[in-house]
Protein backbone atom coordinates (compact mmCIF):
# COMPACT_ATOMS: atom_id res chain seq x y z
CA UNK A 1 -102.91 123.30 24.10
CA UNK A 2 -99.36 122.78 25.17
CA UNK A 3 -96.60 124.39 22.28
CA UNK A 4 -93.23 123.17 22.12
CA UNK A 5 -90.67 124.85 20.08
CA UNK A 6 -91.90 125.82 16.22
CA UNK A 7 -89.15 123.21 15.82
CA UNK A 8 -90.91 120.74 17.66
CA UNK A 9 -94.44 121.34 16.60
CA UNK A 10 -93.38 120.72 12.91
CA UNK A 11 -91.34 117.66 13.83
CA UNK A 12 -94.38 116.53 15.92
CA UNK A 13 -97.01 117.65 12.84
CA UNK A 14 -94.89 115.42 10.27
CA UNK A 15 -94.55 112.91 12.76
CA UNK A 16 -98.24 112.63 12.95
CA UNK A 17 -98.83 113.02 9.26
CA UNK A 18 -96.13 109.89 8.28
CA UNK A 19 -98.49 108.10 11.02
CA UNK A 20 -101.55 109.16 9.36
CA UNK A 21 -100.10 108.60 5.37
CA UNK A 22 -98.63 104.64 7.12
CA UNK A 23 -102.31 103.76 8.69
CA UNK A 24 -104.00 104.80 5.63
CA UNK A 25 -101.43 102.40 3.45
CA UNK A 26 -102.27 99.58 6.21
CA UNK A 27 -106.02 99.55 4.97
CA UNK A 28 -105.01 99.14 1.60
CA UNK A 29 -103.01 96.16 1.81
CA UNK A 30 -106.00 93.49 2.46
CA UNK A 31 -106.59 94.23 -0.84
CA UNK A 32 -103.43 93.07 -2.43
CA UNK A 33 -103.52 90.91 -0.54
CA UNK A 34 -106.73 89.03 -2.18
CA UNK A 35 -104.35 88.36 -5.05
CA UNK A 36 -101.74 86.31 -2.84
CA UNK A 37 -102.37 82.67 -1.59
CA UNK A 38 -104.92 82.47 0.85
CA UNK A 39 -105.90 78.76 1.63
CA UNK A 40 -105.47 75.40 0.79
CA UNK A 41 -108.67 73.17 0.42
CA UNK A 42 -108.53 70.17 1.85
CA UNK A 43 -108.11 67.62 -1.21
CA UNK A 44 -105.63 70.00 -3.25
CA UNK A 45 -102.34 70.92 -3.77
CA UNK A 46 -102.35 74.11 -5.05
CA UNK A 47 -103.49 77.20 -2.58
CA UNK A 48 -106.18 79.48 -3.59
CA UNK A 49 -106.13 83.61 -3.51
CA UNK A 50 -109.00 85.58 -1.79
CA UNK A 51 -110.17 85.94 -5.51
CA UNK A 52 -109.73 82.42 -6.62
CA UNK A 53 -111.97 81.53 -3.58
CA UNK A 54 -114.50 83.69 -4.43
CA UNK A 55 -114.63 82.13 -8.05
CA UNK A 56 -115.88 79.03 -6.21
CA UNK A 57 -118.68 80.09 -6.24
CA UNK A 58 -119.47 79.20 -9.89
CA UNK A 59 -120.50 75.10 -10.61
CA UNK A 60 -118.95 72.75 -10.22
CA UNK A 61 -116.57 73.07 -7.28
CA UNK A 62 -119.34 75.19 -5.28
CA UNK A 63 -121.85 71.76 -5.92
CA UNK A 64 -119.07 69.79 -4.54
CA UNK A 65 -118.13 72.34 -1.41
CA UNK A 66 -121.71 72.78 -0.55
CA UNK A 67 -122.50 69.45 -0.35
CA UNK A 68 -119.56 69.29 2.68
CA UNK A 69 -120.86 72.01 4.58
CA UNK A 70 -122.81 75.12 3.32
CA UNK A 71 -121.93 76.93 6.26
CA UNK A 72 -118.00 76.48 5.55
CA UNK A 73 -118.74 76.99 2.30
CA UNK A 74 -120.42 80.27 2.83
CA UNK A 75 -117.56 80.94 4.85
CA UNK A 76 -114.85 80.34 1.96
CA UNK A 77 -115.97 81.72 -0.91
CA UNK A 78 -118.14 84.93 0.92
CA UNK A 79 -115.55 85.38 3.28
CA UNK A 80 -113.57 87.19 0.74
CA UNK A 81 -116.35 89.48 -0.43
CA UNK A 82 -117.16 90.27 3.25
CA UNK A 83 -113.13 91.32 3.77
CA UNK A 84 -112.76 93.16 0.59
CA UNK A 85 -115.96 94.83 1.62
CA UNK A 86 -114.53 95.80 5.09
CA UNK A 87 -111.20 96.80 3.48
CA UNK A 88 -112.56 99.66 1.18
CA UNK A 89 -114.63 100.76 4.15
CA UNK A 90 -111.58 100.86 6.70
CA UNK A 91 -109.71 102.53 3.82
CA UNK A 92 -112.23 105.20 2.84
CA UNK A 93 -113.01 106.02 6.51
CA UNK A 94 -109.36 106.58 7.15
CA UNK A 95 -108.76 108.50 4.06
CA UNK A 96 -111.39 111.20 5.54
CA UNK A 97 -110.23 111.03 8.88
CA UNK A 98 -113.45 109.46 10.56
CA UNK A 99 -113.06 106.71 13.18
CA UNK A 100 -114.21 103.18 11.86
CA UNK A 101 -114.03 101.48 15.56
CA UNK A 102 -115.90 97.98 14.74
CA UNK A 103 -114.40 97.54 11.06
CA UNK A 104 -111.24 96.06 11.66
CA UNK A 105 -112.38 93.91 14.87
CA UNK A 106 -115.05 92.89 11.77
CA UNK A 107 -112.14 91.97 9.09
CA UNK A 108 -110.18 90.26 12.04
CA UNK A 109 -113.33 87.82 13.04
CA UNK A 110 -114.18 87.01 9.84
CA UNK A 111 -110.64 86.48 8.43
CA UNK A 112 -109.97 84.15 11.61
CA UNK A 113 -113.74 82.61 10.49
CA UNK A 114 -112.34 81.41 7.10
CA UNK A 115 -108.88 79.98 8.79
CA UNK A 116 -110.65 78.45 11.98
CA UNK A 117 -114.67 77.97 11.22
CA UNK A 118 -113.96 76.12 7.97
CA UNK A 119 -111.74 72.74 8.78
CA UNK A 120 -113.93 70.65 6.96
CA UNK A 121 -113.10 72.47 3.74
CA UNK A 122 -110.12 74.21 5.01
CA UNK A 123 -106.69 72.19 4.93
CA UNK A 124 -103.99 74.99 5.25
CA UNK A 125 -103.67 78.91 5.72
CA UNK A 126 -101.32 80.86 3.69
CA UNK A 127 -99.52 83.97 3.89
CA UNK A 128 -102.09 86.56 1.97
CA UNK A 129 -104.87 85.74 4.54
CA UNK A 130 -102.38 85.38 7.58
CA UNK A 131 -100.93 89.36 6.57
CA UNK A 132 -105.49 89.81 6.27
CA UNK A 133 -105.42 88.54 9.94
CA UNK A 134 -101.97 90.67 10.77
CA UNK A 135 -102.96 94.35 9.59
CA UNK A 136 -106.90 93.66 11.01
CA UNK A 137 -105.30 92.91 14.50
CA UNK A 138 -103.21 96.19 14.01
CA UNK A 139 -105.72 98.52 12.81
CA UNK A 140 -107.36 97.12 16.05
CA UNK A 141 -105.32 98.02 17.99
CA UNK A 142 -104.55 101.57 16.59
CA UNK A 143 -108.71 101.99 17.08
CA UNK A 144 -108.28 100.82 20.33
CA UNK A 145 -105.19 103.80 20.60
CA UNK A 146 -107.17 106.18 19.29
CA UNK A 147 -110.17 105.51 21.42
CA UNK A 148 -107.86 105.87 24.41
CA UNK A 149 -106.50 109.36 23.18
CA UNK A 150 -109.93 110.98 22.22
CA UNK A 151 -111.27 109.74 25.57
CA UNK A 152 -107.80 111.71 27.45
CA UNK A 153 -107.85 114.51 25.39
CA UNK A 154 -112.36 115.16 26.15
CA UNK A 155 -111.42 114.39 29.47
CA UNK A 156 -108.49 116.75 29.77
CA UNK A 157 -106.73 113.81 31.88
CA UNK A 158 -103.32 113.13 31.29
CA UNK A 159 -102.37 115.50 28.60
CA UNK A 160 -98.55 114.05 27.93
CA UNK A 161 -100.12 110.81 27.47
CA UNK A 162 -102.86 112.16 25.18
CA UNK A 163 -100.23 114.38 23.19
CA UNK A 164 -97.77 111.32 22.54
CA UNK A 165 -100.97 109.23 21.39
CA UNK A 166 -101.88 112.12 19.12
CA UNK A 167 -98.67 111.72 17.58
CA UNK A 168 -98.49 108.25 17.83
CA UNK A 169 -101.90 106.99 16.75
CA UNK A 170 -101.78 109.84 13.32
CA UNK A 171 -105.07 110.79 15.30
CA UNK A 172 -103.42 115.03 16.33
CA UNK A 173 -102.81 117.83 13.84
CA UNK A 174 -100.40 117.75 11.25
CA UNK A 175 -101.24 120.81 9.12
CA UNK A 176 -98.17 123.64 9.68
CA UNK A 177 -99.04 126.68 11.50
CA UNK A 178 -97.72 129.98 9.82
């Protein structure tokens, strides 16, 4: 392994741990953000959280969206479970360091499911599932990153490129060497 400077390893280690500390506070914000608006149902004026969509579920309103579609409705009031679900499962799989490659593609699909696979119910998208659809797109694409710098580094190919994406990506060390 290439060493810098002690200066630069430790700059390079904290570097990688403030990565590592950010990603991990990424997963956890899906599930905040089930208490902020979500949607707007078609017929009403006031926008529903991830958690107020889920309480749909109980009669009357879930007689009255299942008799639209039961598919959308699925969609609407499940949708939620399914994301908090993948939230706690990105976040525990990043707290122990393990790679969770389909999760977030998972959150993404479903969260653009709810927002695009439900117009009949669906009237409007607010901001807690468009920052859902925001941080599931970016912990995508820092998968993606990290997939790219486990694949350099077993390959020994391009070790600059692999080092920076360590760094980048949380994905290197970050414990200091004595």
């Amino acid at each position: 392994m290439h060493q810098g400077s002690p200066n630069q390893d430790k700059a390079r280690e904290l570097a990688t741990l403030t990565v590592r500390l950010m990603a991990f506070v990424a997963t956890l914000i899906p599930l905040v953000a089930m208490m902020q608006p979500w949607v707007t149902l078609d017929g009403t004026e006031e926008p529903l959280s991830g958690i107020d969509a889920i309480a749909l579920l109980v009669p009357p309103m879930s007689e009255y969206l299942y008799t639209v579609s039961k598919l959308q409705a699925a969609v609407v009031t499940l949708g939620p479970v399914v994301l908090a679900l993948l939230a706690v499962i990105i976040s525990d799989n990043y707290r122990r360091r393990k790679s969770v490659f389909w999760a977030p593609p998972a959150m993404l699909a479903m969260a653009m499911t709810i927002t695009y696979g439900a117009t009949d119910l669906v009237a409007g998208t607010e901001r807690g599932l468009t920052i859902v659809m925001a941080v599931s797109a970016l912990l995508t694409l820092h998968q993606v990153a990290i997939r790219v710098q486990v694949g350099l580094q077993r390959k020994l190919k391009m070790p600059a490129v692999y080092r920076a994406l360590g760094v980048v990506t949380g994905a290197g060390y970050y414990r200091w060497r004595e």
